[in-house]
Protein backbone atom coordinates (compact mmCIF):
# COMPACT_ATOMS: atom_id res chain seq x y z
CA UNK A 1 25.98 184.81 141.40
CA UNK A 2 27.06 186.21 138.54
CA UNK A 3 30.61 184.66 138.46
CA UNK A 4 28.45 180.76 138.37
CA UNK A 5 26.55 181.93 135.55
CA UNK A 6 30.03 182.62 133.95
CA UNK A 7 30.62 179.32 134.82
CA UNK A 8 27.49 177.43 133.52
CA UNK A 9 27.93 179.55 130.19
CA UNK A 10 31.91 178.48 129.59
CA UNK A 11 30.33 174.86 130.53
CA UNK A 12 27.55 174.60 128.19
CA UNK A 13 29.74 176.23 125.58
CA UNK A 14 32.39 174.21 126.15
CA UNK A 15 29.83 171.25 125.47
CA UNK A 16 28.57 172.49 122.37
CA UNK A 17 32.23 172.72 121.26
CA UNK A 18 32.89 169.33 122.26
CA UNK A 19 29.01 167.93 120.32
CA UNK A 20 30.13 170.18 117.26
CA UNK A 21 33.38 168.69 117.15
CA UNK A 22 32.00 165.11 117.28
CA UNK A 23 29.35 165.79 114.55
CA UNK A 24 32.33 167.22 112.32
CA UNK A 25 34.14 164.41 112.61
CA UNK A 26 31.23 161.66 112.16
CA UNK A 27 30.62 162.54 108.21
CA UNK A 28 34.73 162.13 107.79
CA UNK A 29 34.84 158.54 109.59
CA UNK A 30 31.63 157.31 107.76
CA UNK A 31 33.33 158.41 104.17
CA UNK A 32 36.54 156.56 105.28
CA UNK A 33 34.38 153.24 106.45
CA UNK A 34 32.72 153.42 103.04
CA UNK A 35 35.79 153.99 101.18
CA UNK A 36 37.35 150.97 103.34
CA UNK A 37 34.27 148.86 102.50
CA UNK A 38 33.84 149.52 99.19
CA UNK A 39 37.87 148.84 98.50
CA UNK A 40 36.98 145.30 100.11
CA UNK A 41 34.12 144.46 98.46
CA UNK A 42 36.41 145.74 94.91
CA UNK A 43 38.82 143.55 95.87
CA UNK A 44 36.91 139.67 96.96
CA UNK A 45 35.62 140.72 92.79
CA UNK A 46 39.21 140.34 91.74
CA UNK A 47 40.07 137.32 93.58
CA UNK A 48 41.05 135.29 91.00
CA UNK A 49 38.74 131.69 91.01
CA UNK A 50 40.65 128.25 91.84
CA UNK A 51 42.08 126.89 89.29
CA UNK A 52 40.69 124.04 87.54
CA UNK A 53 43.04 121.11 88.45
CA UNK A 54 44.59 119.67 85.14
CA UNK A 55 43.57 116.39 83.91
CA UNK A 56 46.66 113.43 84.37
CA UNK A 57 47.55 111.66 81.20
CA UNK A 58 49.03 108.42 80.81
CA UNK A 59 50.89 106.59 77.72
CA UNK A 60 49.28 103.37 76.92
CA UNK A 61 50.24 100.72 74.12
CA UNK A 62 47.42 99.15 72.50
CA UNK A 63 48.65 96.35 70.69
CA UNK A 64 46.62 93.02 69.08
CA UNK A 65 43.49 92.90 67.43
CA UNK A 66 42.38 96.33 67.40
CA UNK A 67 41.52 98.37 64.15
CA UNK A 68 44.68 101.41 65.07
CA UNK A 69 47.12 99.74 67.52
CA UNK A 70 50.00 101.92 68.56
CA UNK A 71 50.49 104.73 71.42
CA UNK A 72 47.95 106.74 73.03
CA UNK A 73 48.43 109.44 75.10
CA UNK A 74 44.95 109.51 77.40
CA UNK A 75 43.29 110.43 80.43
CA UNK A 76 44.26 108.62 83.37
CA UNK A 77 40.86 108.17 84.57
CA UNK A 78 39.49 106.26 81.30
CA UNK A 79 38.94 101.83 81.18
CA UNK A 80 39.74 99.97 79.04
CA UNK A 81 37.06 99.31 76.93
CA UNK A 82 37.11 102.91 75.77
CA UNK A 83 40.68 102.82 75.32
CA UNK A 84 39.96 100.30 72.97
CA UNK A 85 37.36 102.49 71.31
CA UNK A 86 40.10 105.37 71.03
CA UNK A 87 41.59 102.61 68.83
CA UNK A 88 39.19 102.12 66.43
CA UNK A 89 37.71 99.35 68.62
CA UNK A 90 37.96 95.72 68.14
CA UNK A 91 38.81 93.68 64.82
CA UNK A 92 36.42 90.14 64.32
CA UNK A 93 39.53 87.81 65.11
CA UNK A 94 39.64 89.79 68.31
CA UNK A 95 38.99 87.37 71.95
CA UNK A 96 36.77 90.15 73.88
CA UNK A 97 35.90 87.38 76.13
CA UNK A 98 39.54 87.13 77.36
CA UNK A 99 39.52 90.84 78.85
CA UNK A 100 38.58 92.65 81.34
CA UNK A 101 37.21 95.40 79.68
CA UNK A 102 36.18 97.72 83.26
CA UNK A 103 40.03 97.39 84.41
CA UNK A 104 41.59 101.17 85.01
CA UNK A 105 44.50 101.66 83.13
CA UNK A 106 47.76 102.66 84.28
CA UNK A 107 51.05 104.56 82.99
CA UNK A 108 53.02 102.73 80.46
CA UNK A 109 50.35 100.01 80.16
CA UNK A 110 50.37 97.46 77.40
CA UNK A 111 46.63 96.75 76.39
CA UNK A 112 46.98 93.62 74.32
CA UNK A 113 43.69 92.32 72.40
CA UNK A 114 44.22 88.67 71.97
CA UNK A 115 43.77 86.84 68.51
CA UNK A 116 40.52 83.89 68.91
CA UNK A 117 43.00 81.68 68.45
CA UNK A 118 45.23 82.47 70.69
CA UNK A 119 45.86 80.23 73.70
CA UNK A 120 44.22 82.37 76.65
CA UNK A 121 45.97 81.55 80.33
CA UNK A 122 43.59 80.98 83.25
CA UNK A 123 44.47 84.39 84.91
CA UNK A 124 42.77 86.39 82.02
CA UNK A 125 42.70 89.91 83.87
CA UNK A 126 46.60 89.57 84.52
CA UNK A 127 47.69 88.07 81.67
CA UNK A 128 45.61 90.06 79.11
CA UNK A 129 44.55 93.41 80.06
CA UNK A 130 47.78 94.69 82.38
CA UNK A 131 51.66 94.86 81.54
CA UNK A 132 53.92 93.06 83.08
CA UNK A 133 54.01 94.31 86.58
CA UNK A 134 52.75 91.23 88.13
CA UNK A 135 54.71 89.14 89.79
CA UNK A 136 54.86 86.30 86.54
CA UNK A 137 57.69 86.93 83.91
CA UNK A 138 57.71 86.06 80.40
CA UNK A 139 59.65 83.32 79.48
CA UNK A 140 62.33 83.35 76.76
CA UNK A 141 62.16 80.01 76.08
CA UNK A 142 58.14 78.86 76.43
CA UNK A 143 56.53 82.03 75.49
CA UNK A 144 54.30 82.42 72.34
CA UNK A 145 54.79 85.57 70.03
CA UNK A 146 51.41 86.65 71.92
CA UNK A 147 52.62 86.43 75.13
CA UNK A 148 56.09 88.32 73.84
CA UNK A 149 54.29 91.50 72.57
CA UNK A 150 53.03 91.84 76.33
CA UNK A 151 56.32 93.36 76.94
CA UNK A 152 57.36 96.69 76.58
CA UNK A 153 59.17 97.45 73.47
CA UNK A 154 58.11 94.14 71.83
CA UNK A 155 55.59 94.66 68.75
CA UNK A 156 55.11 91.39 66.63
CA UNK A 157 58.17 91.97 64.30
CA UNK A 158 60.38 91.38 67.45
CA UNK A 159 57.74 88.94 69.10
CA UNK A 160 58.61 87.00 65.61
CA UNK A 161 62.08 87.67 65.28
CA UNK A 162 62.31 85.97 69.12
CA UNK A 163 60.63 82.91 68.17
CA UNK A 164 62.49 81.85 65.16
CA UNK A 165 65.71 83.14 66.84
CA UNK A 166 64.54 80.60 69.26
CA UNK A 167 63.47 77.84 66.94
CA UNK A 168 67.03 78.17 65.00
CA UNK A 169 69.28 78.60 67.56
CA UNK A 170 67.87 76.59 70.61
CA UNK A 171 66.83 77.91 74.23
CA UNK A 172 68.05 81.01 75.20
CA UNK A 173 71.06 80.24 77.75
CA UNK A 174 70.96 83.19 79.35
CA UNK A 175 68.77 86.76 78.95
CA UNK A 176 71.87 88.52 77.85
CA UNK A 177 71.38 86.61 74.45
CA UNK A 178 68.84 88.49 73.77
CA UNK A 179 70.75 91.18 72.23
CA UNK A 180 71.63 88.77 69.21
CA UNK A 181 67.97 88.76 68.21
CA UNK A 182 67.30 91.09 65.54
CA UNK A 183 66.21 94.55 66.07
CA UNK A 184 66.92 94.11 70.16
CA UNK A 185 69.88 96.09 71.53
CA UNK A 186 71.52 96.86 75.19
CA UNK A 187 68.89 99.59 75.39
CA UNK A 188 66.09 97.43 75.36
CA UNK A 189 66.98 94.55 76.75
CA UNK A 190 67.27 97.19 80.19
CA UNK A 191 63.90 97.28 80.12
CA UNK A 192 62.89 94.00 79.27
CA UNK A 193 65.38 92.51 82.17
CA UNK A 194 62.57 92.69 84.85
CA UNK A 195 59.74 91.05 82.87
CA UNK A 196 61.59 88.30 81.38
CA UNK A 197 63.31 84.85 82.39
CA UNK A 198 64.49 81.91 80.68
């Protein structure tokens, strides 16, 4: 008898050694899940925000009658018609009529405001308000001094020059007689070559 009370004593001791132990450790392993959580919560604070995605520019030439032609560097989401305002806007002698004023702009664009005067094709969106990516080239030999300062590189110094080279010297023969125009080199005849023909 007595020998299984010795028994039921080391037992229930031996439980209250094992609860002790469990309520020691408790306090520890909640301090190190706070610590854990609060290190967490520290660290989604100092996750640095997305950054803001940088707006795309694009170089447009305004050229024509506008109050400040010249380059612009802008955003590429802007129209036209505020291009144009980024210009000073339009000048009285100025054909608004012949644009397209809504048209999205692209890189390297030539915006060219046409004179009321001016002879205005048919395809006035094309012709008027985009450079020379379409599928129509320039000619060397019909085009007026409007229709020259389309293309890249030509302002109306060179538009001019180009006509009374023309008007002096007869029809261009080929586009490599270009270069004798004045103020027109190898350089820029490259980068006329794919907008022009005869």
């Amino acid at each position: 008898m007595k020998r299984q009370l010795k028994m039921i004593a080391i037992a229930i001791l031996v439980m209250v050694f094992v609860y002790y132990l469990s309520q020691f450790k408790t306090p520890d392993e909640s301090v190190l899940l706070d610590e854990y959580l609060e290190q967490e919560t520290k660290e989604v604070d100092e996750i640095v925000p997305e950054e803001i995605q940088e707006p795309i520019y694009y170089l447009v030439d305004v050229k024509g009658q506008v109050t400040q032609p010249g380059v612009y560097e802008v955003e590429s989401t802007l129209r036209i018609h505020e291009v144009i305002r980024l210009a000073g806007g339009f000048l009285e002698t100025a054909n608004v009529e012949a644009m397209n004023l809504a048209q999205k702009i692209k890189d390297e664009m030539v915006i060219y405001v046409p004179h009321l005067d001016d002879e205005i094709p048919t395809d006035v969106e094309q012709t008027w308000s985009e450079t020379n990516e379409t599928n129509s080239k320039v000619s060397l030999n019909d085009a007026t001094e409007a229709e020259l300062q389309t293309l890249p590189g030509i302002g109306p110094s060179k538009a001019a020059a180009i006509v009374n080279y023309r008007e002096e010297s007869g029809s261009f023969q080929s586009i490599d007689e270009l270069v004798n125009v004045s103020g027109i080199g190898e350089k820029t005849l490259e980068k006329l070559r794919e907008y022009i023909e005869l």
